[in-house]
N, C-alpha and C. Protein backbone atom coordinates (compact mmCIF):
# COMPACT_ATOMS: atom_id res chain seq x y z
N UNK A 1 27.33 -6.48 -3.49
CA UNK A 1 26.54 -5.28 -3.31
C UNK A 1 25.80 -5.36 -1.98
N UNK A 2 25.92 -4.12 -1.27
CA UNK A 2 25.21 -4.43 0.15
C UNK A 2 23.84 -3.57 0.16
N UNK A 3 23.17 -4.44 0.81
CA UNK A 3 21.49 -4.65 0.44
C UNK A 3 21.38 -2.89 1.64
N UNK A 4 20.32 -2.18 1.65
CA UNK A 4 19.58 -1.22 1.75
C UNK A 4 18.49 -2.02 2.67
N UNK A 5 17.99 -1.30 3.86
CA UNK A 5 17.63 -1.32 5.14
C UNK A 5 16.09 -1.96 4.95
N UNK A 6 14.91 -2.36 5.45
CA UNK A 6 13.97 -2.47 5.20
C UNK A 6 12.71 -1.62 6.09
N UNK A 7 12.59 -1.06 5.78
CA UNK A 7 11.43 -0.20 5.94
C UNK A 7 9.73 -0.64 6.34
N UNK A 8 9.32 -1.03 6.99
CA UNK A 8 7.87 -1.62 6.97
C UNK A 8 6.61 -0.54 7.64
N UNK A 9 5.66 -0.08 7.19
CA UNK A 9 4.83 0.47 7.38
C UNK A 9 3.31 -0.49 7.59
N UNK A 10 2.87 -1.14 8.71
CA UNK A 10 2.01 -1.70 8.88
C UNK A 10 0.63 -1.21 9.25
N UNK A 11 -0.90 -2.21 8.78
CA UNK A 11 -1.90 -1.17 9.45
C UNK A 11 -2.34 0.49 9.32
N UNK A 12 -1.95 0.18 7.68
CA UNK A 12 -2.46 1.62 7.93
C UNK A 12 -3.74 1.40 7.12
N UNK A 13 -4.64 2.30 8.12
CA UNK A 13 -6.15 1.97 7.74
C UNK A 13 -6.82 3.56 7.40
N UNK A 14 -7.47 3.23 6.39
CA UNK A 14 -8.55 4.45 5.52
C UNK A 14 -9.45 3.46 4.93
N UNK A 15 -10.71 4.63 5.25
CA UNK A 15 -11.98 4.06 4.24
C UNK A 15 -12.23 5.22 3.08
N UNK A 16 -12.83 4.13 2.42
CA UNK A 16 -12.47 4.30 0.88
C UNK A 16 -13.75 3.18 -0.02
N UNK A 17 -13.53 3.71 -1.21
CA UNK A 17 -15.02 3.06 -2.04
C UNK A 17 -14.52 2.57 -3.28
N UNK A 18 -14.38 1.55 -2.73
CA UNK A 18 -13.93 -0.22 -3.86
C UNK A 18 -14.60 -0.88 -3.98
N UNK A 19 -14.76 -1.48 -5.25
CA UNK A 19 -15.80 -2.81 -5.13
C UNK A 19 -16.20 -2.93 -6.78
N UNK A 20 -16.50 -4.54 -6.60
CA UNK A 20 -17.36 -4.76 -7.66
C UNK A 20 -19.14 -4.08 -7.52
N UNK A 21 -19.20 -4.28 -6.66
CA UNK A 21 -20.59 -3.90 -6.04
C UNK A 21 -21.08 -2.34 -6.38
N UNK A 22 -21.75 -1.88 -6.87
CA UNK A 22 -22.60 -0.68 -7.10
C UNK A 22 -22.46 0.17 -5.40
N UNK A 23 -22.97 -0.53 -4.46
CA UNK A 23 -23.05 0.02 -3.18
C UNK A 23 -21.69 -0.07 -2.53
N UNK A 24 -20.88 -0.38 -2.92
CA UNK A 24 -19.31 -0.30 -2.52
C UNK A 24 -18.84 1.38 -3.06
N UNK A 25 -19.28 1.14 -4.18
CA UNK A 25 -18.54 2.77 -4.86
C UNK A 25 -19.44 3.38 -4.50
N UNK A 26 -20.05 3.96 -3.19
CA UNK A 26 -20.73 4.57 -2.82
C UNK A 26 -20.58 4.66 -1.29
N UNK A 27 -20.58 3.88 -0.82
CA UNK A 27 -20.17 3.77 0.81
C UNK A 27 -19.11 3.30 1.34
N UNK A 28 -18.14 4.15 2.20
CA UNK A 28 -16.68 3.60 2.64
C UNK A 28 -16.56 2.25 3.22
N UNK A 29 -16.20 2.20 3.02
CA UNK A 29 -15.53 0.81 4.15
C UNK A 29 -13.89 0.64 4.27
N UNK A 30 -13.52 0.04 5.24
CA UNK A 30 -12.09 -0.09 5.73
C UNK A 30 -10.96 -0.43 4.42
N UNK A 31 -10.08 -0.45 4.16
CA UNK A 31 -9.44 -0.71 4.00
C UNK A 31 -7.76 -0.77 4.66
N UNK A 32 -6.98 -1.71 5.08
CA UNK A 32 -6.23 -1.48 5.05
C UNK A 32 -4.26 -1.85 4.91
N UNK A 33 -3.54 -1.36 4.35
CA UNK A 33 -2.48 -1.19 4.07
C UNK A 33 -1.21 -1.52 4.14
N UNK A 34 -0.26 -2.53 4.11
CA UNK A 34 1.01 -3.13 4.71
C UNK A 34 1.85 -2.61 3.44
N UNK A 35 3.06 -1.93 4.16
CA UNK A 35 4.05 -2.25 2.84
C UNK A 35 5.12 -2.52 3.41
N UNK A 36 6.24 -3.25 2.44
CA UNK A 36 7.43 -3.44 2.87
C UNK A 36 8.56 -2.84 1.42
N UNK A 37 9.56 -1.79 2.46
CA UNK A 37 10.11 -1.15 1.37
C UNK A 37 11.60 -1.75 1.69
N UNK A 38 12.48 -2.01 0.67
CA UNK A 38 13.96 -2.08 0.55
C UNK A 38 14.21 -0.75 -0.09
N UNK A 39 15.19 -0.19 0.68
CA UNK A 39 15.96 1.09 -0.20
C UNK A 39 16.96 0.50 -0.78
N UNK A 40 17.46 1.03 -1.87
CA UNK A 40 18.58 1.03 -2.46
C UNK A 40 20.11 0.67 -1.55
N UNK A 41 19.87 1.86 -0.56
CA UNK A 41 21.54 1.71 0.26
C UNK A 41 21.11 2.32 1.80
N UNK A 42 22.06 1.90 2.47
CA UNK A 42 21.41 2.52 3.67
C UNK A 42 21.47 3.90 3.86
N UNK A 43 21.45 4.85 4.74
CA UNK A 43 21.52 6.06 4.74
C UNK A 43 23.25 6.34 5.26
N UNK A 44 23.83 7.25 4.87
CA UNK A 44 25.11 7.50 4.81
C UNK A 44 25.23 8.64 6.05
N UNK A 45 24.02 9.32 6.64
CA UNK A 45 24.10 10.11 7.56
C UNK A 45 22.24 10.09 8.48
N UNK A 46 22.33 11.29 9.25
CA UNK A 46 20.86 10.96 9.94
C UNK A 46 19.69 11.89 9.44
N UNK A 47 20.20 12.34 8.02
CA UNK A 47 19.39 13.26 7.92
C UNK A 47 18.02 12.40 6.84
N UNK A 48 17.41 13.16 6.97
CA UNK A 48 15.80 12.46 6.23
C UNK A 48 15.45 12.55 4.81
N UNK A 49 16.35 13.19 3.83
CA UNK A 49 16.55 12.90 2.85
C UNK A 49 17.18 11.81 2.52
N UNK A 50 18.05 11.25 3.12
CA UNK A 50 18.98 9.91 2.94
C UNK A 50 17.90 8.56 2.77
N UNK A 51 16.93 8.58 3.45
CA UNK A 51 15.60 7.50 3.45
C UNK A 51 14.39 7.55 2.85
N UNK A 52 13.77 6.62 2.95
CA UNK A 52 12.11 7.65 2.86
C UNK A 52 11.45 7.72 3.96
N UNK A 53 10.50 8.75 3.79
CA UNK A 53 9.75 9.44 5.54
C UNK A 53 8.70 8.62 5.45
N UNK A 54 8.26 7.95 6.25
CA UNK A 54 7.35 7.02 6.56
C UNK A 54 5.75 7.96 6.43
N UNK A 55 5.77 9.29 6.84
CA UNK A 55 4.55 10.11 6.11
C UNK A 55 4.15 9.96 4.70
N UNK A 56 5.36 9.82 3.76
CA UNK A 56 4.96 9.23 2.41
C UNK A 56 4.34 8.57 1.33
N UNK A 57 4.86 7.20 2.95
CA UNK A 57 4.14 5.98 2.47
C UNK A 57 2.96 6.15 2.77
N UNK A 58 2.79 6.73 4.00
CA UNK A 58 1.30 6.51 4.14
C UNK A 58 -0.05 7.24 3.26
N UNK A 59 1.10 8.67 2.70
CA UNK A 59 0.01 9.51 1.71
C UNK A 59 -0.15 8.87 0.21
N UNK A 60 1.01 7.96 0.23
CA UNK A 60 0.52 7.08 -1.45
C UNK A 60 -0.50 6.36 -0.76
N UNK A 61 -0.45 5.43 -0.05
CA UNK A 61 -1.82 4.83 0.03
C UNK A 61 -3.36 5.46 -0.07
N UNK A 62 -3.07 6.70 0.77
CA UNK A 62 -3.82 7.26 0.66
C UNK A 62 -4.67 7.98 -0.33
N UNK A 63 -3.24 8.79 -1.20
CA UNK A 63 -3.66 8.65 -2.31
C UNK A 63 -4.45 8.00 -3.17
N UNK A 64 -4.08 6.76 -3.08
CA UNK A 64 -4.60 5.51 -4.06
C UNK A 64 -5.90 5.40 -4.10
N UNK A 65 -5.97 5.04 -2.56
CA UNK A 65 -7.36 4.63 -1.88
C UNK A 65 -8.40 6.03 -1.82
N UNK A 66 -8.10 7.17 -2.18
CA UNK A 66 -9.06 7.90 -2.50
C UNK A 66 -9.26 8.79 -3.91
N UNK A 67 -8.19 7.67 -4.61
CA UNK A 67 -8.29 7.68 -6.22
C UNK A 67 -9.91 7.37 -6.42
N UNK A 68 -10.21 7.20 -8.09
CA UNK A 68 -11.68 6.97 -8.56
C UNK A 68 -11.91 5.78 -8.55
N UNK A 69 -13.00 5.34 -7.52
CA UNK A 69 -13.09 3.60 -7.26
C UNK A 69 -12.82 2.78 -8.10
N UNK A 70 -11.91 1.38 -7.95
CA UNK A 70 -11.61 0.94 -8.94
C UNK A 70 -12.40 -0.33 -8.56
N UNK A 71 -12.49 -1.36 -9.06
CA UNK A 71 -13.21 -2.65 -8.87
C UNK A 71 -12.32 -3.80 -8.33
N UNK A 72 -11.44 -3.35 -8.16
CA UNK A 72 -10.58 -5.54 -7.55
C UNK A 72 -9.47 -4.51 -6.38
N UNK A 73 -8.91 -5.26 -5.46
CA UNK A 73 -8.00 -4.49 -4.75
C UNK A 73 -6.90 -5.15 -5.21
N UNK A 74 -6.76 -5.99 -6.36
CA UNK A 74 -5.59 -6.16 -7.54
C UNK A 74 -5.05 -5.03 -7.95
N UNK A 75 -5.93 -4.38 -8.51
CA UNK A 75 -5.88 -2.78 -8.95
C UNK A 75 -5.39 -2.41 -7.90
N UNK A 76 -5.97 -1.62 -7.00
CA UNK A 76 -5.20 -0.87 -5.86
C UNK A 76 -3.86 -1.51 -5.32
N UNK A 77 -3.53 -2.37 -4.99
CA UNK A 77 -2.48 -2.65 -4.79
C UNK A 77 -1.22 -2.52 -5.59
N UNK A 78 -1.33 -2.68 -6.79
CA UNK A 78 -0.47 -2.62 -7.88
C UNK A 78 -0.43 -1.06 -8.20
N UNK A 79 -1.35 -0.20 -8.29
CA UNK A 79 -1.58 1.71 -8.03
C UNK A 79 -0.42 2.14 -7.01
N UNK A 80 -0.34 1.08 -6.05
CA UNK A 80 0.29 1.67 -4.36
C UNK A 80 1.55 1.28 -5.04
N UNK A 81 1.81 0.02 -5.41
CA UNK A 81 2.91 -0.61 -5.36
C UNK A 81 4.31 0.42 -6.83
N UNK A 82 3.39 0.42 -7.90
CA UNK A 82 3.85 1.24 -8.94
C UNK A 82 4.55 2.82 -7.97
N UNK A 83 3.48 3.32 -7.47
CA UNK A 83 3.59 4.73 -7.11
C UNK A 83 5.04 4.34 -5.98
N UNK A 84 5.06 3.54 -4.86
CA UNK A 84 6.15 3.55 -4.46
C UNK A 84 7.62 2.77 -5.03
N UNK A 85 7.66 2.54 -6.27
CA UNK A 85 8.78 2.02 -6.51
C UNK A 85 9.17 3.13 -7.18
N UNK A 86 7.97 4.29 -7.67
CA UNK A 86 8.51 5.49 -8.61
C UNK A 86 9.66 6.26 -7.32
N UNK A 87 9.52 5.83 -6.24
CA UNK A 87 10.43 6.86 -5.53
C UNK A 87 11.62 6.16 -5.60
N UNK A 88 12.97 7.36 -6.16
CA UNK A 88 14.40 6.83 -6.38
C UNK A 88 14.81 6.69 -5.49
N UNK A 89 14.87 5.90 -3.73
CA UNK A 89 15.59 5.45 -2.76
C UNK A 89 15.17 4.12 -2.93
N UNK A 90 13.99 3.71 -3.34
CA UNK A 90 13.18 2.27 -3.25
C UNK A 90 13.87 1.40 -4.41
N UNK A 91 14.33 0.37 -3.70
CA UNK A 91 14.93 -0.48 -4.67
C UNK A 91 13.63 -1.94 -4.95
N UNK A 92 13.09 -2.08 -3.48
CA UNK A 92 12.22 -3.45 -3.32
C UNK A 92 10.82 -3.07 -2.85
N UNK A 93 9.96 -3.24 -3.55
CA UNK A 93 8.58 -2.68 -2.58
C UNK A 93 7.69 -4.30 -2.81
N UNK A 94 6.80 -4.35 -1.44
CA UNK A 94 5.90 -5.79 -1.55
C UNK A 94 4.83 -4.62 -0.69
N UNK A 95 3.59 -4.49 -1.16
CA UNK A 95 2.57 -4.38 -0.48
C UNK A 95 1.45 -5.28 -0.38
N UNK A 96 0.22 -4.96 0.67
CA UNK A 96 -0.63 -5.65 0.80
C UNK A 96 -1.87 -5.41 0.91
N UNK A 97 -2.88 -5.33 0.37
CA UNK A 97 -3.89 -4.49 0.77
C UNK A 97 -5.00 -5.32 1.23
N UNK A 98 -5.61 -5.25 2.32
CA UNK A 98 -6.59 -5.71 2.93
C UNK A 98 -8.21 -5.06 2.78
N UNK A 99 -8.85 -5.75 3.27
CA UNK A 99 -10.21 -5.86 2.74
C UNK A 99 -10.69 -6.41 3.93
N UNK A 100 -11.08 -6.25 4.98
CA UNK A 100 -11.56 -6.60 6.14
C UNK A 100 -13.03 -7.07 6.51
N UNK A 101 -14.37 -5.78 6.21
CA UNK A 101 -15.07 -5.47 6.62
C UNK A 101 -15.49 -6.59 4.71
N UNK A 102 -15.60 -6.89 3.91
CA UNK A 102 -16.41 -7.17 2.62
C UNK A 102 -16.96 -8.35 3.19
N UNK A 103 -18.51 -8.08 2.51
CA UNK A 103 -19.52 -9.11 2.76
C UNK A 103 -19.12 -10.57 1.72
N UNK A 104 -18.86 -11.58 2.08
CA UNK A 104 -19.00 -12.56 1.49
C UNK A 104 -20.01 -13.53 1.58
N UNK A 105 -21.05 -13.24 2.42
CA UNK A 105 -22.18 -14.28 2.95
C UNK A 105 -21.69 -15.07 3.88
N UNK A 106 -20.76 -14.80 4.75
CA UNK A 106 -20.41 -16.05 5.64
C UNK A 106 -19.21 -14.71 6.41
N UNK A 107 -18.86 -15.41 7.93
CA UNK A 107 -18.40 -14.46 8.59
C UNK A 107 -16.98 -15.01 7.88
N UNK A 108 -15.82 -13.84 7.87
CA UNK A 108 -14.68 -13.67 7.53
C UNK A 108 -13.70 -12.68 8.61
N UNK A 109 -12.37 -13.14 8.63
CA UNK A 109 -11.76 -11.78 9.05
C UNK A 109 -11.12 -11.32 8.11
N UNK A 110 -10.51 -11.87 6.94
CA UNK A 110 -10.04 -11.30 5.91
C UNK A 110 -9.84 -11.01 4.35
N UNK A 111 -10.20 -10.44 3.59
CA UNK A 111 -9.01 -10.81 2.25
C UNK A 111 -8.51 -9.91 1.64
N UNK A 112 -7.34 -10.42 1.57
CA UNK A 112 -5.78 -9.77 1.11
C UNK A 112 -5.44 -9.55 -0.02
N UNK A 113 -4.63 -9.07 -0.91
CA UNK A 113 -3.78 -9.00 -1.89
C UNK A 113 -2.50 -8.97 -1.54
N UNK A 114 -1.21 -9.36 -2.05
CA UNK A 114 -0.31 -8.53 -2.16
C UNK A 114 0.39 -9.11 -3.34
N UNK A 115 0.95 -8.01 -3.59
CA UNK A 115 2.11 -7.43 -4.82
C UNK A 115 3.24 -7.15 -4.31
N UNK A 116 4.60 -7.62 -5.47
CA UNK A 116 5.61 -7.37 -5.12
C UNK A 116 6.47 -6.76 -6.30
N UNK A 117 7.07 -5.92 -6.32
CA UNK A 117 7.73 -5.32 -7.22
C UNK A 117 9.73 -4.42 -7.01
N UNK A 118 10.27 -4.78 -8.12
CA UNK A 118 12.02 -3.89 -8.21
C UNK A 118 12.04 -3.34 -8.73
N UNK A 119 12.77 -2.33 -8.78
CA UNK A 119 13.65 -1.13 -9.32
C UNK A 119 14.92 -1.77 -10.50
């Protein structure tokens, strides 16, 4: 069986109100977004139904991330990750969701999630 193209949508950044924290679900902060999609098959011609439109991906995240605050970016990630495997070209989805700007008491540049999920 021949594998379907890979798709990567990196950096995509929205603020948004996550958190365990009381003052998190209240004030934005960064979040942001990596996914990596496998389609099913490659595209058979050049038209844009044959793939998925990379505008897509970026409005599920978006979506997600301005869903009703949830508390872990476990949750959100797995929200993103569910919502893009519901699309029938996606055979492989791995996302990642970042957390940049969260106070931990000590300087940080990051923390991550990611999830991986098939069709």
């Amino acid at each position: 069986m021949k594998k379907g193209p890979v798709i990567r949508v990196s950096g995509i950044r929205i603020y948004a109100k996550h958190g365990v924290f009381d003052y998190e679900k209240v004030r934005d902060q960064l979040f942001v977004v990596d996914m990596k999609v496998r389609l099913r098959a490659a595209p058979q011609n050049d038209e844009l139904e044959n793939t998925i439109d990379y505008a897509q991906l970026v409005e599920i995240a978006r979506h997600q991330l301005q869903a009703a605050p949830k508390n872990l970016i476990e949750t959100l990630a797995q929200a993103i990750l569910q919502e893009v495997l519901s699309l029938p070209l996606v055979a492989r989805a791995k996302i990642t969701v970042h957390k940049p700007q969260v106070d931990l008491g000590a300087p940080i540049t990051d923390v991550s999630v990611t999830l991986s999920g098939a069709n």
